[in-house]
N, C-alpha and C. Protein backbone atom coordinates (compact mmCIF):
# COMPACT_ATOMS: atom_id res chain seq x y z
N UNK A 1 0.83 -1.19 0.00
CA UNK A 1 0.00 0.00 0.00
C UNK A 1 0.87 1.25 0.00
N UNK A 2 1.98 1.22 0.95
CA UNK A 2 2.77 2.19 0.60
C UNK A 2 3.39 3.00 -0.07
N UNK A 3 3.86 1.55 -1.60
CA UNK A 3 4.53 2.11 -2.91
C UNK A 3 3.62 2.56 -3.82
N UNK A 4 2.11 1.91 -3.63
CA UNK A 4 1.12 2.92 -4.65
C UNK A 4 0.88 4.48 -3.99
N UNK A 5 1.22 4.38 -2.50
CA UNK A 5 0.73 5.93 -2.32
C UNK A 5 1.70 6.86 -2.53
N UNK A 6 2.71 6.38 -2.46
CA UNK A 6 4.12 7.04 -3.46
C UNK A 6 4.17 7.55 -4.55
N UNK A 7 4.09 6.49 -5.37
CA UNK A 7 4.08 6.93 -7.08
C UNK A 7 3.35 8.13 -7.38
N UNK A 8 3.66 8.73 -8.11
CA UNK A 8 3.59 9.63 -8.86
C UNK A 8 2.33 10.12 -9.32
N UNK A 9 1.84 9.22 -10.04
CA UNK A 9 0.65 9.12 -10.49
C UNK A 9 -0.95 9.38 -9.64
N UNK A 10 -0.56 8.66 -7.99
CA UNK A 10 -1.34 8.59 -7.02
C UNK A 10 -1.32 9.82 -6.43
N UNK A 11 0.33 10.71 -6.11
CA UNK A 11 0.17 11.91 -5.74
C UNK A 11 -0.62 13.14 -6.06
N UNK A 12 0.15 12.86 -7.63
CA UNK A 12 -0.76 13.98 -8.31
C UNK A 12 -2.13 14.09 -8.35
N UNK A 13 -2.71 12.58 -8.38
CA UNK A 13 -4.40 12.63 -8.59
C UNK A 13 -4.77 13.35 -6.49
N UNK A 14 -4.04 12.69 -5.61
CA UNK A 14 -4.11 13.69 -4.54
C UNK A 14 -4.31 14.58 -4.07
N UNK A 15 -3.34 15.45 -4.92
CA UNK A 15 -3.07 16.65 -4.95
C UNK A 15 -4.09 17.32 -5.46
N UNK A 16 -4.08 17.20 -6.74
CA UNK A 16 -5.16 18.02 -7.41
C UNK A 16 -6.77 17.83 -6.71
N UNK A 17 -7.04 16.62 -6.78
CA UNK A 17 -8.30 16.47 -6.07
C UNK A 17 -8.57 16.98 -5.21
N UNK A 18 -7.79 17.00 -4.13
CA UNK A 18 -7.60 17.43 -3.30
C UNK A 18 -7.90 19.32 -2.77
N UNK A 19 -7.28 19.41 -4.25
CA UNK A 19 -7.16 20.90 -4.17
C UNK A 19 -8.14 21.55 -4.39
N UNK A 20 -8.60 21.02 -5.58
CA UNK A 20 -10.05 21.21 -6.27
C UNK A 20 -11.50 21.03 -4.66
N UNK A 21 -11.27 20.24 -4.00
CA UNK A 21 -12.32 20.35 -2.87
C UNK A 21 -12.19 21.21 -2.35
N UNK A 22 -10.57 21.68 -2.02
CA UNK A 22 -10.35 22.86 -0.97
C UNK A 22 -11.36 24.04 -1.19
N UNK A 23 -10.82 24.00 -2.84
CA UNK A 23 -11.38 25.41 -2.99
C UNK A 23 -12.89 25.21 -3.28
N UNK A 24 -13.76 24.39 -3.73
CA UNK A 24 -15.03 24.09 -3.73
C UNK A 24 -16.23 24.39 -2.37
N UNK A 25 -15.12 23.58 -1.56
CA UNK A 25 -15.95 23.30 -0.18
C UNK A 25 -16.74 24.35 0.52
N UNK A 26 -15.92 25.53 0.21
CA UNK A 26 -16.97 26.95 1.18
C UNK A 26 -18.07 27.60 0.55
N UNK A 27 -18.18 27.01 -0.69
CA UNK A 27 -19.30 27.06 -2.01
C UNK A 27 -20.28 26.19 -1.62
N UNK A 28 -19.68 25.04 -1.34
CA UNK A 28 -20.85 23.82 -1.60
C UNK A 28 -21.41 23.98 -0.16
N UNK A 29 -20.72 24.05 0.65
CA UNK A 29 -21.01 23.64 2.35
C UNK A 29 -21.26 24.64 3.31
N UNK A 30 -22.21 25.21 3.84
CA UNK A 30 -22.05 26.46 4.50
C UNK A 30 -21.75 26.19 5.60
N UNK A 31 -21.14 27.61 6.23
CA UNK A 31 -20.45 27.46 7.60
C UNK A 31 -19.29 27.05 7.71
N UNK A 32 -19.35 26.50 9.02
CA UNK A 32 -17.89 26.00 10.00
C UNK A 32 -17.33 25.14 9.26
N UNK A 33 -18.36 23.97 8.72
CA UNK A 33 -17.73 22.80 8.20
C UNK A 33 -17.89 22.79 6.85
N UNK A 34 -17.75 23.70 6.05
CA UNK A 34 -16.88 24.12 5.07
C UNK A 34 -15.87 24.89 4.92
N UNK A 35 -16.11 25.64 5.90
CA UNK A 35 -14.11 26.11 5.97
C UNK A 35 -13.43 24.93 6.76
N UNK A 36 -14.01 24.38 7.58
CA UNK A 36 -12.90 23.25 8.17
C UNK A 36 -12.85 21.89 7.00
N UNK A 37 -13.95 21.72 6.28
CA UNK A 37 -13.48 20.71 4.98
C UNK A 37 -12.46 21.52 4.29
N UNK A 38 -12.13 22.51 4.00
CA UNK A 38 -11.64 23.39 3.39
C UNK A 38 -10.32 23.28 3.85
N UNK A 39 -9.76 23.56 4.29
CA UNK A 39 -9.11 23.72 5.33
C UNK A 39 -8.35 22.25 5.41
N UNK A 40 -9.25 21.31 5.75
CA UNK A 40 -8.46 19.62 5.89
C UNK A 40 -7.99 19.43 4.62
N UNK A 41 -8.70 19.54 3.66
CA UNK A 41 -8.52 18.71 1.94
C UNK A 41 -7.22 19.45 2.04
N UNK A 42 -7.35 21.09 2.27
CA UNK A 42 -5.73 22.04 1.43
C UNK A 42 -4.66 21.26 2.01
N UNK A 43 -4.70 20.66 3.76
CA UNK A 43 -3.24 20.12 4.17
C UNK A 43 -3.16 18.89 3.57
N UNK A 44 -4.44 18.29 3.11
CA UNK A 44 -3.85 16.91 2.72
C UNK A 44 -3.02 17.35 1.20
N UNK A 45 -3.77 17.90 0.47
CA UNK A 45 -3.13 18.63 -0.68
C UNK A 45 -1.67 19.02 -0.71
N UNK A 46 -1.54 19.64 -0.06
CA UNK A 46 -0.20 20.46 0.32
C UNK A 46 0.90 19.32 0.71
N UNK A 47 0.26 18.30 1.55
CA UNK A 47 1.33 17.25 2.13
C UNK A 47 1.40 15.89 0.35
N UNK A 48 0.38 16.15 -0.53
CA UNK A 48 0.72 15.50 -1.58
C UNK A 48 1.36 15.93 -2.33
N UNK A 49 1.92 17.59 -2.25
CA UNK A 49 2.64 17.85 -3.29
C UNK A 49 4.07 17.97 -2.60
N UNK A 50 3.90 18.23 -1.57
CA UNK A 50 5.10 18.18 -0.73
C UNK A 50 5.91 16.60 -1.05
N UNK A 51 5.09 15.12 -1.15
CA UNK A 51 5.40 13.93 -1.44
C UNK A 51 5.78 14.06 -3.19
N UNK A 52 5.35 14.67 -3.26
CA UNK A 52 5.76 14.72 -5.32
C UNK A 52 6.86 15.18 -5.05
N UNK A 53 7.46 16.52 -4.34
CA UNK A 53 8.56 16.87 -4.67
C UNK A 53 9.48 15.81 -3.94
N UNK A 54 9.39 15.56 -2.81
CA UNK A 54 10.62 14.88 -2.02
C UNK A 54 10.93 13.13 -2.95
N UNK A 55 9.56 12.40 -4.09
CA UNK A 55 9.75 11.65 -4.77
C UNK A 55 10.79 11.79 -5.83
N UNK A 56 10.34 13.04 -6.56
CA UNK A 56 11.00 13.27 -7.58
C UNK A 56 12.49 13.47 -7.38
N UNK A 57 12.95 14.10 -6.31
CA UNK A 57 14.27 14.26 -5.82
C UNK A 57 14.71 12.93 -5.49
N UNK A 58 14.38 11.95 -4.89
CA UNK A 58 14.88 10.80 -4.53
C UNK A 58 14.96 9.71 -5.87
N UNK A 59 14.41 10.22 -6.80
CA UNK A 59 14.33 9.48 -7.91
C UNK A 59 15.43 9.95 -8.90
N UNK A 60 15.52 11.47 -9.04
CA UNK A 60 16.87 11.84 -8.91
C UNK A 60 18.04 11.52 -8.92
N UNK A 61 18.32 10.92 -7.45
CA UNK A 61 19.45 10.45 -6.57
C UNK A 61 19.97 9.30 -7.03
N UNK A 62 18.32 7.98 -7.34
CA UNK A 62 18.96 7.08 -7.75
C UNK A 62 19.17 6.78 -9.27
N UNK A 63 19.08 7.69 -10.12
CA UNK A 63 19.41 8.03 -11.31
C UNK A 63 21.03 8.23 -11.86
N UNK A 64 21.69 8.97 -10.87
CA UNK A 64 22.82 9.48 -10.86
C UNK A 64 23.60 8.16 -10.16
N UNK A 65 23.59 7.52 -9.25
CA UNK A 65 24.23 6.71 -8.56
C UNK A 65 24.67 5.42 -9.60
C-alpha cells in the first residue's frame, strides 16, 4: 500500500483532487464545516505535493548513482 501511495501518479491525482475540494468546499457547504473541509482537503493537498517533490528528488538520486 505504501509504494502505490508514493508513485507519482497517485500523488498527483491527490493533490489536485484534493485541491479542487479545498477550494469548492466553502461554495458547496455552508459554515464552519466548510471552511474546516476546506481547510483539511488544502493540508492533505499540500502534504501531496510536498510527497511529489521529495519523490522526484529521490528518484533523482537514484538516477545518478
Amino acid at each position: 500500500m505504501k509504494s502505490l501511495l508514493a508513485s507519482k501518479p497517485a500523488l498527483w491525482f491527490l493533490c489536485l483532487f484534493n485541491l479542487v475540494v479545498a477550494l469548492a468546499a466553502p461554495f458547496v457547504v455552508d459554515g464552519a464545516q466548510g471552511i474546516a473541509t476546506s481547510v483539511g482537503m488544502g493540508v492533505v493537498a499540500l502534504g501531496a505535493g510536498l510527497g511529489l517533490r521529495t519523490t522526484g528528488a529521490r528518484q533523482g538520486r537514484r538516477q545518478r548513482a
